[in-house]
N, C-alpha and C. Protein backbone atom coordinates (compact mmCIF):
# COMPACT_ATOMS: atom_id res chain seq x y z
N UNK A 1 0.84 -1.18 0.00
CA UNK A 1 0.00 0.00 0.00
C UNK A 1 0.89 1.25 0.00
N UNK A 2 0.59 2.38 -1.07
CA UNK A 2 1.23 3.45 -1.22
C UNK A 2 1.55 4.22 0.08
N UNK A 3 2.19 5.02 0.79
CA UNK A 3 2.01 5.96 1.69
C UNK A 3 1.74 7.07 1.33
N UNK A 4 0.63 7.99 2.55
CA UNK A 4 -0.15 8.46 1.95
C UNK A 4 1.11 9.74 1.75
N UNK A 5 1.03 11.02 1.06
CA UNK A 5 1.34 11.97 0.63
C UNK A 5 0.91 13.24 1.89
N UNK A 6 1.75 14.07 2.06
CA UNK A 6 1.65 14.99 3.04
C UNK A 6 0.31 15.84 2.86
N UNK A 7 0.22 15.72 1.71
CA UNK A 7 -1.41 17.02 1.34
C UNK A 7 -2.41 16.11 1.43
N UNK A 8 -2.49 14.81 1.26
CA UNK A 8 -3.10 13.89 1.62
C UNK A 8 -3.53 13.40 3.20
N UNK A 9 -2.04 14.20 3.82
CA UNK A 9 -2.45 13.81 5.39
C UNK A 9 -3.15 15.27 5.85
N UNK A 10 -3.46 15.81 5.25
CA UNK A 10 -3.38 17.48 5.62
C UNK A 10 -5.28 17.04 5.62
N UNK A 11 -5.60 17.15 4.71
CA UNK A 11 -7.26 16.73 3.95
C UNK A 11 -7.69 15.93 4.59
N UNK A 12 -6.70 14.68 5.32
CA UNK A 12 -7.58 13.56 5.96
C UNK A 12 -7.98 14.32 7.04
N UNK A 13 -6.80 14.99 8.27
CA UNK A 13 -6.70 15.66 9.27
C UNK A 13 -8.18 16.57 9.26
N UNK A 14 -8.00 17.79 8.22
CA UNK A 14 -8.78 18.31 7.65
C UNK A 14 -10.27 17.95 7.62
N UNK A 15 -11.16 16.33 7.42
CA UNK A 15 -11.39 16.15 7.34
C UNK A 15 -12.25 15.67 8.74
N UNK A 16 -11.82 15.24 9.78
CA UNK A 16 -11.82 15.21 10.90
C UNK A 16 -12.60 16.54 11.38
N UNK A 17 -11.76 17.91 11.49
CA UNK A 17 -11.59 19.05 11.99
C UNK A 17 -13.15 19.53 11.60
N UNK A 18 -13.46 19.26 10.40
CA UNK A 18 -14.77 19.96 9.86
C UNK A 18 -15.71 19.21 9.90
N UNK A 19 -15.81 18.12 10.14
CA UNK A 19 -16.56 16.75 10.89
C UNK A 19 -17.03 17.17 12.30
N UNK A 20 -15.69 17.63 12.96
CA UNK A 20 -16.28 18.35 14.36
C UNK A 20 -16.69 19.16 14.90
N UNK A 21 -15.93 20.23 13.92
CA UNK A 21 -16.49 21.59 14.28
C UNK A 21 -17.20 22.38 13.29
N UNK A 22 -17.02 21.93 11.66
CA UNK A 22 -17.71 22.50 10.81
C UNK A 22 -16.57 23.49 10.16
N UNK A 23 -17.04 23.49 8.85
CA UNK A 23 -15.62 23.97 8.06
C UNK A 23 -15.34 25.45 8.31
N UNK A 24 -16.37 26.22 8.42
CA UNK A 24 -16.52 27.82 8.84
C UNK A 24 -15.86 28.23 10.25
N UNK A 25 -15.95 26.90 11.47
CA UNK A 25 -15.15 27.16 12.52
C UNK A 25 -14.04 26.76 12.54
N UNK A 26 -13.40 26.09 11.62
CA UNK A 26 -11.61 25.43 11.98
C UNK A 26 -11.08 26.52 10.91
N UNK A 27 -9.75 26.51 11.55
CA UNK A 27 -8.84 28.02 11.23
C UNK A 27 -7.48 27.19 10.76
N UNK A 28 -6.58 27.67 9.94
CA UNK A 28 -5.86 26.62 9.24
C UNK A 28 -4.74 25.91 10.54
N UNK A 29 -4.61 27.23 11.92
CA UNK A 29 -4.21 27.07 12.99
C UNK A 29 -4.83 25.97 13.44
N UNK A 30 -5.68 25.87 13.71
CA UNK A 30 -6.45 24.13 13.90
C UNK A 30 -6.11 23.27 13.38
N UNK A 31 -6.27 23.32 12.48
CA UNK A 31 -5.70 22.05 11.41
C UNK A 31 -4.02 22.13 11.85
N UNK A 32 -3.07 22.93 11.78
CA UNK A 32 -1.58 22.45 11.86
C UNK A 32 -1.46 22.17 13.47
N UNK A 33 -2.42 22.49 14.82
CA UNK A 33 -2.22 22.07 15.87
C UNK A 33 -2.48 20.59 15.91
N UNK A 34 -3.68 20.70 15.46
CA UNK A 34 -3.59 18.77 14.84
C UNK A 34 -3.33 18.09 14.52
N UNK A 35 -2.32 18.75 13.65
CA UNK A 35 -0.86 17.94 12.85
C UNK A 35 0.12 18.20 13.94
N UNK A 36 0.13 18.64 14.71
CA UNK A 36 1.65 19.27 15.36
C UNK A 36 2.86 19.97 14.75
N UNK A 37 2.11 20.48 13.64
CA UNK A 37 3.18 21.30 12.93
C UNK A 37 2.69 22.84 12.71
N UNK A 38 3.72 23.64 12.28
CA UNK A 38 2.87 25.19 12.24
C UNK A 38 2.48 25.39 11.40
N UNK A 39 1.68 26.61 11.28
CA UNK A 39 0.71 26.65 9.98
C UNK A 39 1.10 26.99 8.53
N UNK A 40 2.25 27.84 8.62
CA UNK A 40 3.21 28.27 7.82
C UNK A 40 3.21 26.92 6.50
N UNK A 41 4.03 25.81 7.63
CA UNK A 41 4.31 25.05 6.89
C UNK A 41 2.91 23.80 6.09
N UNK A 42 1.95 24.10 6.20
CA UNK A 42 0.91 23.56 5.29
C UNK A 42 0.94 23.95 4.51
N UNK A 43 1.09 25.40 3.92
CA UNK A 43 1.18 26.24 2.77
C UNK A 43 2.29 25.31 1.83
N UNK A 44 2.99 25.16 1.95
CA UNK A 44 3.57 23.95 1.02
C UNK A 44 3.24 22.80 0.47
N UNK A 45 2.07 22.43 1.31
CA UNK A 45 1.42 21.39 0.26
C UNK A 45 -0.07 21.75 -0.25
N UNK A 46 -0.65 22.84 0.21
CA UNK A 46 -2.15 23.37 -0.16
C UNK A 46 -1.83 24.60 -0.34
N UNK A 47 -2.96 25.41 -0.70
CA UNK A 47 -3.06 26.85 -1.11
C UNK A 47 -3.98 27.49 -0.17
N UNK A 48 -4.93 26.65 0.11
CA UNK A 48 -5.38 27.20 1.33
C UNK A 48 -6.85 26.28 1.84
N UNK A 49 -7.78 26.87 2.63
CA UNK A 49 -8.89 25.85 3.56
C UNK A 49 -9.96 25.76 2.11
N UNK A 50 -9.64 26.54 1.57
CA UNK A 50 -10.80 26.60 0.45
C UNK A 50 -10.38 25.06 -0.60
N UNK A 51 -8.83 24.93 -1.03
CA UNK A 51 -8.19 23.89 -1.74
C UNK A 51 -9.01 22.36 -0.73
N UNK A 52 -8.79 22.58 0.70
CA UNK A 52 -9.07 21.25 1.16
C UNK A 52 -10.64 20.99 0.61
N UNK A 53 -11.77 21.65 1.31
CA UNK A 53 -12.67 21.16 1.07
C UNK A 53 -13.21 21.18 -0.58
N UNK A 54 -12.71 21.48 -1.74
CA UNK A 54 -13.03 21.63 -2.55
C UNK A 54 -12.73 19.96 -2.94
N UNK A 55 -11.27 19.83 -2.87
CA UNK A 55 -10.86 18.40 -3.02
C UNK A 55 -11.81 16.87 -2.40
N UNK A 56 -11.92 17.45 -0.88
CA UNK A 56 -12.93 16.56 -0.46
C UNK A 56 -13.71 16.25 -0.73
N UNK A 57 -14.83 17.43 -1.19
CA UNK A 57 -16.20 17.27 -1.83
C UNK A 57 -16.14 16.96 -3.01
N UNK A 58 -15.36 17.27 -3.72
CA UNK A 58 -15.03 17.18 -5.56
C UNK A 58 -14.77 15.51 -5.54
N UNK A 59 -13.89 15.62 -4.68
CA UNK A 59 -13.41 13.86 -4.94
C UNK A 59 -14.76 12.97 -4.75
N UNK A 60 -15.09 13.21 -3.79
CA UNK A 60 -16.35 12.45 -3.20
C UNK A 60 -17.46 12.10 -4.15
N UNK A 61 -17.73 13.70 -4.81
CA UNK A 61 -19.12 14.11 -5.45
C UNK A 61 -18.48 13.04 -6.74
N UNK A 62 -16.89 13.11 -7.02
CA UNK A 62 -16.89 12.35 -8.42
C UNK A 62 -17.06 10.65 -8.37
N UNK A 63 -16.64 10.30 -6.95
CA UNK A 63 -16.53 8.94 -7.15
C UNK A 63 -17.93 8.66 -6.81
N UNK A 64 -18.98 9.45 -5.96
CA UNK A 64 -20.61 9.01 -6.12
C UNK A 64 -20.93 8.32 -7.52
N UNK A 65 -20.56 10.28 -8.49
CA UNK A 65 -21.41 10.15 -10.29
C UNK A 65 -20.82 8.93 -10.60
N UNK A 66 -19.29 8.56 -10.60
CA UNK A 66 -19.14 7.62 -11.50
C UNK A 66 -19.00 6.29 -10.66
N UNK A 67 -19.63 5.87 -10.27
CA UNK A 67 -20.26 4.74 -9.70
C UNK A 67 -21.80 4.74 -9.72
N UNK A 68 -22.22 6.03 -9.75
CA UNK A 68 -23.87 5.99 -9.96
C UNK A 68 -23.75 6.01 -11.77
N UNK A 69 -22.98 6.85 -12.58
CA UNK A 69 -23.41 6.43 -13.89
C UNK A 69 -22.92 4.72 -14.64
N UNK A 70 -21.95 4.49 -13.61
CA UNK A 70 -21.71 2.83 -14.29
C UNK A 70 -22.99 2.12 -13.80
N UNK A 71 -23.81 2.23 -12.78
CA UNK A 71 -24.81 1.49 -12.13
C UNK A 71 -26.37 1.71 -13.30
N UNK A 72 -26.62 3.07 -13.81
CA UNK A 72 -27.68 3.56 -14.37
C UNK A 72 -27.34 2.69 -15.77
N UNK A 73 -26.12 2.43 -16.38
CA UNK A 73 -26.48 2.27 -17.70
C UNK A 73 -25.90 0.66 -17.99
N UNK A 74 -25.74 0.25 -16.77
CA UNK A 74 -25.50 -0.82 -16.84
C UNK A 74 -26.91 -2.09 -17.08
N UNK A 75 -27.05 -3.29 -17.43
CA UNK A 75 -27.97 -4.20 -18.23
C UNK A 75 -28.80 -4.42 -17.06
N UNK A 76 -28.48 -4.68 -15.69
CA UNK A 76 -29.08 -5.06 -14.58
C UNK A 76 -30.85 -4.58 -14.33
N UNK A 77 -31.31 -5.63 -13.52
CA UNK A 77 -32.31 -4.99 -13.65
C UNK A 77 -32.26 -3.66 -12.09
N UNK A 78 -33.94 -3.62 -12.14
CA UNK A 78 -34.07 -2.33 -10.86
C UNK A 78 -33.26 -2.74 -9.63
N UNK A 79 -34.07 -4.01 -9.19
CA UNK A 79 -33.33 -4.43 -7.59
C UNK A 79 -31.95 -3.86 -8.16
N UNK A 80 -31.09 -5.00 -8.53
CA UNK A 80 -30.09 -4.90 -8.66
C UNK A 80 -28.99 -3.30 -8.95
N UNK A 81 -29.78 -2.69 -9.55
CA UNK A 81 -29.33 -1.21 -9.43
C UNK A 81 -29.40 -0.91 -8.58
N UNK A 82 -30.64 -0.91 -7.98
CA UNK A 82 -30.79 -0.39 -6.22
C UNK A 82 -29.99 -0.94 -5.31
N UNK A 83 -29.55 -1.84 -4.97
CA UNK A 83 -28.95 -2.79 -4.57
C UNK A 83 -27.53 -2.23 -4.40
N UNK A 84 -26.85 -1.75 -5.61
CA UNK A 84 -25.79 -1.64 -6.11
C UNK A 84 -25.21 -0.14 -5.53
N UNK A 85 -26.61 0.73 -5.50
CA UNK A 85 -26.63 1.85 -5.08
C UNK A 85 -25.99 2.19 -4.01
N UNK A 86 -27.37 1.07 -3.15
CA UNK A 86 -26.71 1.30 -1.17
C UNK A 86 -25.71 0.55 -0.98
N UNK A 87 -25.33 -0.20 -1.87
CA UNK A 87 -23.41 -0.41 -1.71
C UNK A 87 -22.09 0.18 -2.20
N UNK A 88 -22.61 1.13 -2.68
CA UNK A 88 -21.50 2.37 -3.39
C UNK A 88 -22.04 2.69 -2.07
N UNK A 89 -22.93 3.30 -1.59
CA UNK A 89 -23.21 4.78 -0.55
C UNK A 89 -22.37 3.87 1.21
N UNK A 90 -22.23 2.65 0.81
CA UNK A 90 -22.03 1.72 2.40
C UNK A 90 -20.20 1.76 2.12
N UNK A 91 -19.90 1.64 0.70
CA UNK A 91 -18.05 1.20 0.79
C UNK A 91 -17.80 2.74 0.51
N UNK A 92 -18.23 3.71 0.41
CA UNK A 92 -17.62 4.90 0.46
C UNK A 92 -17.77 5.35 1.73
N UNK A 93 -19.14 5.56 2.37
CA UNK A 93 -18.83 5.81 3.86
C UNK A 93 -18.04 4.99 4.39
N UNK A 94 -17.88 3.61 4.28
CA UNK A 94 -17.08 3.08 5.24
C UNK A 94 -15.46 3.47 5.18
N UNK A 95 -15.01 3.96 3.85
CA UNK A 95 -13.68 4.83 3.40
C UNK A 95 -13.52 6.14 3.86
N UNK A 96 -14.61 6.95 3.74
CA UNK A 96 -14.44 8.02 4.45
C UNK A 96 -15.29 8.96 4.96
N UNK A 97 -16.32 8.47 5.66
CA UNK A 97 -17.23 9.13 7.02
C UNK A 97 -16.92 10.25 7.45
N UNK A 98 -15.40 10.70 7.52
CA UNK A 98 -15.36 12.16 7.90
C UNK A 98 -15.48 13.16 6.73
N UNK A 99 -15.23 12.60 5.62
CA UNK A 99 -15.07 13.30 4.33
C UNK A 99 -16.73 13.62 4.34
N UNK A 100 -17.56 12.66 4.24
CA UNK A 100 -18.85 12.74 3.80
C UNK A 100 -19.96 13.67 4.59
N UNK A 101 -19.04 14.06 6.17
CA UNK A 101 -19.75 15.48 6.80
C UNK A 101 -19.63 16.78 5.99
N UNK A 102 -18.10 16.57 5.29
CA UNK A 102 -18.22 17.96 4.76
C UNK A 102 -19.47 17.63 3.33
N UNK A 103 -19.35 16.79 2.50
CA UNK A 103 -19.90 16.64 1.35
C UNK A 103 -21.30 17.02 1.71
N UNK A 104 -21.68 16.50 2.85
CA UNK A 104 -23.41 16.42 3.32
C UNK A 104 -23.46 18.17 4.08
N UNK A 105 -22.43 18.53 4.92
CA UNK A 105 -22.72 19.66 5.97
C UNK A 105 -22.26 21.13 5.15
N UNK A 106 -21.18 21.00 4.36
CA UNK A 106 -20.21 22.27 3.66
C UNK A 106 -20.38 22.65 2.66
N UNK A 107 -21.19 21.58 1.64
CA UNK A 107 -20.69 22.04 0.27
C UNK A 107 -21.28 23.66 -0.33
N UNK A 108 -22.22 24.22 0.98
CA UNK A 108 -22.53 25.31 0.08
C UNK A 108 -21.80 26.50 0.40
N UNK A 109 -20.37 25.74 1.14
CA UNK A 109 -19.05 26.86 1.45
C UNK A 109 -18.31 26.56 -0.09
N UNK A 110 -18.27 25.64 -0.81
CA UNK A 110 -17.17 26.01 -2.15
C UNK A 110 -17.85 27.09 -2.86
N UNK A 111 -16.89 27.54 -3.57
CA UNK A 111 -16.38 28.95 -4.54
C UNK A 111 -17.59 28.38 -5.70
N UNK A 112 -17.47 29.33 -6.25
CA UNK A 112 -18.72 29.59 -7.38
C UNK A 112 -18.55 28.33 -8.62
N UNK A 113 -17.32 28.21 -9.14
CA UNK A 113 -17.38 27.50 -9.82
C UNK A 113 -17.07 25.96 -9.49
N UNK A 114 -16.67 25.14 -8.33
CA UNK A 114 -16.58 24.36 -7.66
C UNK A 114 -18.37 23.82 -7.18
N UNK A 115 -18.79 24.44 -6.61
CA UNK A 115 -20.18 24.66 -5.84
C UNK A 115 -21.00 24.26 -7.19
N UNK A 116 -21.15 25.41 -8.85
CA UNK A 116 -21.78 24.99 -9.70
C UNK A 116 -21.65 23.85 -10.15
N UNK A 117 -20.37 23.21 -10.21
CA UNK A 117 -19.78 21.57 -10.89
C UNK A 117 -20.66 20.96 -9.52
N UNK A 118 -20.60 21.07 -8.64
CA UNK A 118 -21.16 19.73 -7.22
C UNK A 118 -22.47 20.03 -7.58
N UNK A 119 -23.34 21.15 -7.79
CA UNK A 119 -24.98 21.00 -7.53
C UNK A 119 -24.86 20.62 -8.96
N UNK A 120 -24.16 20.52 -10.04
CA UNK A 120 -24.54 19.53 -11.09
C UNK A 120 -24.08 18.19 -11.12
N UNK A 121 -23.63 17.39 -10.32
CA UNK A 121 -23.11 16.48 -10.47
C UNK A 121 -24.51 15.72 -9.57
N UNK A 122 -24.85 16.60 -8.02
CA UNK A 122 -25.95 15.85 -7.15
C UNK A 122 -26.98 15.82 -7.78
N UNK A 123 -27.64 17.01 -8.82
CA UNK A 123 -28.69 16.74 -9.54
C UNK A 123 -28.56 15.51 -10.64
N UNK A 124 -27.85 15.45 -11.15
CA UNK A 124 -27.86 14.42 -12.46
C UNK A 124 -28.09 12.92 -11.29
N UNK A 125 -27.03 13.10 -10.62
CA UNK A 125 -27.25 11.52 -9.56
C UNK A 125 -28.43 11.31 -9.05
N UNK A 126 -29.35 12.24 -8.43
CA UNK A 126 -30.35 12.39 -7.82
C UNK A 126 -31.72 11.89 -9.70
N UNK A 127 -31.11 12.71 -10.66
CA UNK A 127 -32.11 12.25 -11.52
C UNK A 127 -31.64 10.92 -11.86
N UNK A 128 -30.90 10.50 -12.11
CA UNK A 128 -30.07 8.78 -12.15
C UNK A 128 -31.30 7.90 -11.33
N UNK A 129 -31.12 8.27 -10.02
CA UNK A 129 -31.86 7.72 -9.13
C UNK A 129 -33.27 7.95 -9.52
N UNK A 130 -34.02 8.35 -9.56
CA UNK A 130 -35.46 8.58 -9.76
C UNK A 130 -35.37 8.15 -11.00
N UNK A 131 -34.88 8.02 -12.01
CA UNK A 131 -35.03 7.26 -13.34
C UNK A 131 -35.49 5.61 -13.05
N UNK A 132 -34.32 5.50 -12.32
CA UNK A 132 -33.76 4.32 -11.92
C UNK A 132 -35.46 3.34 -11.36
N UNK A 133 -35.58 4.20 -10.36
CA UNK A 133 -37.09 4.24 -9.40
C UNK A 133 -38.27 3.82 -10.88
N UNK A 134 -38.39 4.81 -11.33
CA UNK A 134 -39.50 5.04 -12.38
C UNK A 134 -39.23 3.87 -13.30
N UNK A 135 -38.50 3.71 -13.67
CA UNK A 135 -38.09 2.19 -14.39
C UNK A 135 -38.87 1.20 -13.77
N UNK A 136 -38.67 1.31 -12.54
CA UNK A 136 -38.79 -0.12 -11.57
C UNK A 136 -40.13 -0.18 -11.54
N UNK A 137 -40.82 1.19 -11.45
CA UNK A 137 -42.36 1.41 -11.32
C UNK A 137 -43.02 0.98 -12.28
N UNK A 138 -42.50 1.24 -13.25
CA UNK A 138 -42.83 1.33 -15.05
C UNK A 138 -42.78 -0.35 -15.14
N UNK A 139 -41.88 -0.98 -14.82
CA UNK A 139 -41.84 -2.26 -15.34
C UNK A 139 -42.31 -3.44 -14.15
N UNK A 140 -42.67 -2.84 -13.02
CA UNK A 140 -43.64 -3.34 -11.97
C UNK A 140 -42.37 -4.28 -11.39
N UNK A 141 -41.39 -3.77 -11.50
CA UNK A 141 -40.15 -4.54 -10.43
C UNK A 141 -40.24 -4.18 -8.95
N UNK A 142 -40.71 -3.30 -8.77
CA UNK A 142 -40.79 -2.27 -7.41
C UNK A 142 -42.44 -1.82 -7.08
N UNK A 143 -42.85 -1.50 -6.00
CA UNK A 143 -44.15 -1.27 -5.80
C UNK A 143 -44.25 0.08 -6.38
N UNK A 144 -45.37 0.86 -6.50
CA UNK A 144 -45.84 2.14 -7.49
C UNK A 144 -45.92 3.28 -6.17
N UNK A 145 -45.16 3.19 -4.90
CA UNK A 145 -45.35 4.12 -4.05
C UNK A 145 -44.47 5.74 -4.90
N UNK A 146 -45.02 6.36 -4.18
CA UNK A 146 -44.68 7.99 -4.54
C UNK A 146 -42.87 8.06 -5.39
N UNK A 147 -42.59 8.49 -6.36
CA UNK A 147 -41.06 8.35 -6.43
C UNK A 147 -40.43 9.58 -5.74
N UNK A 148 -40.95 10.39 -5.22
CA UNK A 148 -40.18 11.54 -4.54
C UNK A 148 -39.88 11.07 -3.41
N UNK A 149 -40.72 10.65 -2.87
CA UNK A 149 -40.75 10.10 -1.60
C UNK A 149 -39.82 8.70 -1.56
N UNK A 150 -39.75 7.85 -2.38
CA UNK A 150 -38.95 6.54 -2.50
C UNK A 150 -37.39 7.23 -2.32
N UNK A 151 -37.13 7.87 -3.33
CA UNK A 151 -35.58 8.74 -3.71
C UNK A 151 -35.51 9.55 -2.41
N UNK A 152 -36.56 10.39 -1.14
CA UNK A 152 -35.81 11.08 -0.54
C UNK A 152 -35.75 9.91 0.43
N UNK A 153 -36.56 8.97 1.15
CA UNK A 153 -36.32 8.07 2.08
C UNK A 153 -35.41 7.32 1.98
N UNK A 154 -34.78 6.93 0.49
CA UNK A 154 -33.72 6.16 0.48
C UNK A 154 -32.13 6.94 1.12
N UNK A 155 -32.40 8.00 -0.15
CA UNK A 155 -31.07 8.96 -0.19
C UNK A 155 -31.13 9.73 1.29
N UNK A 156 -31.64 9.85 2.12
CA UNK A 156 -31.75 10.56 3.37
C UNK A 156 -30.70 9.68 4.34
N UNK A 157 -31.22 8.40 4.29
CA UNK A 157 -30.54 7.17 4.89
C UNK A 157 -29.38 7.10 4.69
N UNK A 158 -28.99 6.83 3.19
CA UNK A 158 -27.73 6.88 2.74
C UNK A 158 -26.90 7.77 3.04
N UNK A 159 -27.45 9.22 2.93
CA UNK A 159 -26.59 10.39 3.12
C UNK A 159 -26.25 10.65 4.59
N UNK A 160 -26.57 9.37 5.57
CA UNK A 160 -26.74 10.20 7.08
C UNK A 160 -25.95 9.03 7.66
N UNK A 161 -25.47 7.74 6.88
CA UNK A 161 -25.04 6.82 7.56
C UNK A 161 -23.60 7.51 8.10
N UNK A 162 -23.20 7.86 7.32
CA UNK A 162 -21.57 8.60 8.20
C UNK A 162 -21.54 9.19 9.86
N UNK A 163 -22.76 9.17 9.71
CA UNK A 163 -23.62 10.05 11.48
C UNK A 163 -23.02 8.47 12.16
N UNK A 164 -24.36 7.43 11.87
CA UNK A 164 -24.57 6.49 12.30
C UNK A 164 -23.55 5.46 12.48
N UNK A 165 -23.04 4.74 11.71
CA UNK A 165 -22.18 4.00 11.59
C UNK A 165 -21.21 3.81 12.36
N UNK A 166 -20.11 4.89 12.23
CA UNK A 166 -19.03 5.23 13.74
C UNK A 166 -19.49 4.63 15.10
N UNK A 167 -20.53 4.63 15.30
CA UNK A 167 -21.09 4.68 16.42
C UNK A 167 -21.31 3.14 17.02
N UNK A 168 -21.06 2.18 15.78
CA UNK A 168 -22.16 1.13 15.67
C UNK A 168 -20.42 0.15 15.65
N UNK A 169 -20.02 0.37 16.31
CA UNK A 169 -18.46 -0.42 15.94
C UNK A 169 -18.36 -1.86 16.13
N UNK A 170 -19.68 -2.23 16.31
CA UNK A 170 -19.72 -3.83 16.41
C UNK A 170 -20.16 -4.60 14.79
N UNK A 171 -20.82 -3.75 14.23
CA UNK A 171 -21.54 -4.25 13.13
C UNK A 171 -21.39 -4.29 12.00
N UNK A 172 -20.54 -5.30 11.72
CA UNK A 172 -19.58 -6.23 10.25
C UNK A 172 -20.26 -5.56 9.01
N UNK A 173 -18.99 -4.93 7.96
CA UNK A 173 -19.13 -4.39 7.09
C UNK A 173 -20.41 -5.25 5.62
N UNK A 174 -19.71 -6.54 6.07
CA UNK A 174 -21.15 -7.32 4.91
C UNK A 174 -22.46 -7.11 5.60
N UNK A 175 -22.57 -7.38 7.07
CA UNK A 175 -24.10 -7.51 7.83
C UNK A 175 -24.63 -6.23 7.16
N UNK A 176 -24.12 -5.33 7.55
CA UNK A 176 -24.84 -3.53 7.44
C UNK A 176 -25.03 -3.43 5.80
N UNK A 177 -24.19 -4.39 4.95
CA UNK A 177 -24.66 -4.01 3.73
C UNK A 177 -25.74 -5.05 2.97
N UNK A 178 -25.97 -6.23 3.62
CA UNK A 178 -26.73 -7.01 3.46
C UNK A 178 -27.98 -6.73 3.81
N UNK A 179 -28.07 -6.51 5.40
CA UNK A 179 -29.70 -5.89 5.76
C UNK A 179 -29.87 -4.64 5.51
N UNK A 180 -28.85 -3.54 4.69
CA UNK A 180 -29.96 -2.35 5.06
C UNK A 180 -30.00 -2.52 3.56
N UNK A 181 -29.71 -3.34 2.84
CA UNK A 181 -30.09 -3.59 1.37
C UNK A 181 -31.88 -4.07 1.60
N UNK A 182 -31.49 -5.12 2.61
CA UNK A 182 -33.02 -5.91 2.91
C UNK A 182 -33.84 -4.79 3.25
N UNK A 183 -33.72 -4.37 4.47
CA UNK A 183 -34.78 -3.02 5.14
C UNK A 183 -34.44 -1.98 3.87
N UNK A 184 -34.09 -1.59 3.18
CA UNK A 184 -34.50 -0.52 2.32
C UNK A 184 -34.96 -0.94 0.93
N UNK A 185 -34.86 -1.83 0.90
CA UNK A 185 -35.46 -2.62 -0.53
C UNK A 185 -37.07 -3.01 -0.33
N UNK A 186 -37.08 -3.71 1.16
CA UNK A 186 -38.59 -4.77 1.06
C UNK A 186 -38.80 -4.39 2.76
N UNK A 187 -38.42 -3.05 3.07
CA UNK A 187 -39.21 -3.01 4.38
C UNK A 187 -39.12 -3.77 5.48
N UNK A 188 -39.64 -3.71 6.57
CA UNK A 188 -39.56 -4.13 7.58
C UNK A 188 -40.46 -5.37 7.84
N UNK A 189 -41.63 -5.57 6.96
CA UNK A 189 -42.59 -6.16 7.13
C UNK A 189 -43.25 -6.87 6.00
């Protein structure tokens, strides 16, 4: 396994910091007390707090789309897309949970043209998904309940496990992706 890269440890750190306190309250002084180094010297591998979270969310928002557009145009049927879904949203939180506070809590701190690329990347995914839904409806793979409502109850879940999960340190990475495939696919009952 590669070692990670200093701007790499900066973003993870980073990542943490705005997880806890929120990206508007950590000061780049925060971040290098956390490193144990001074702040000065971060400037050598970033440009500044704006570079971190842009990277975080950018990275994030890209590896969602392109795992949600290999899933949409792929032969499979609905389950199986769906399926496929809450296991992209389960092996990325389980990679990086602190990253995914800023993606879920910050993103409407990036810069204008950063911010326009992310609210186009969540809309297209978000329409991916409701396609996806309407398919399933359309071809009676899935029950005919509301699709706004299907897409926000799913994606609400998904987007909040980074909360949850941490918390849950007993509960094996296949179990959590096996049943909340079950409970969000076919309910409780």
């Amino acid at each position: 396994m590669k070692p990670e890269s200093r701007k790499q440890e900066i973003i993870n750190a980073a990542s943490v910091l705005f997880k806890e306190k929120g990206y508007s309250a950590v000061t780049m002084r925060d971040l290098a007390r956390a490193m144990g180094i001074k702040a000065a010297s971060l400037y050598n591998h970033i440009q500044s707090k704006q570079e971190i979270l842009s990277t975080i969310i950018i990275d994030l928002a890209e590896e969602f789309t392109t795992g949600m557009d290999q899933i949409a145009t792929s032969e499979e049927t609905t389950i199986q897309k769906l399926e496929n879904i809450i296991a992209l949203h389960i092996d990325v939180t389980l990679r990086n949970a602190d990253g995914l506070a800023s993606l879920n809590n910050d993103w409407m701190h990036l810069e204008e043209k950063n911010l326009q690329y992310f609210e186009k990347m969540r809309h297209e995914y978000e329409e991916n998904f409701s396609d996806i839904i309407r398919k399933g409806v359309k071809e009676k793979e899935i029950k005919p309940y509301n699709i706004d409502i299907m897409v926000f109850s799913t994606l609400s879940t998904l987007r909040t496990l980074y909360l949850w999960y941490p918390k849950q340190g007993t509960i094996d990475a296949e179990i959590l992706k096996k049943d909340m495939i079950s409970v969000l696919l076919k309910g409780v009952i």
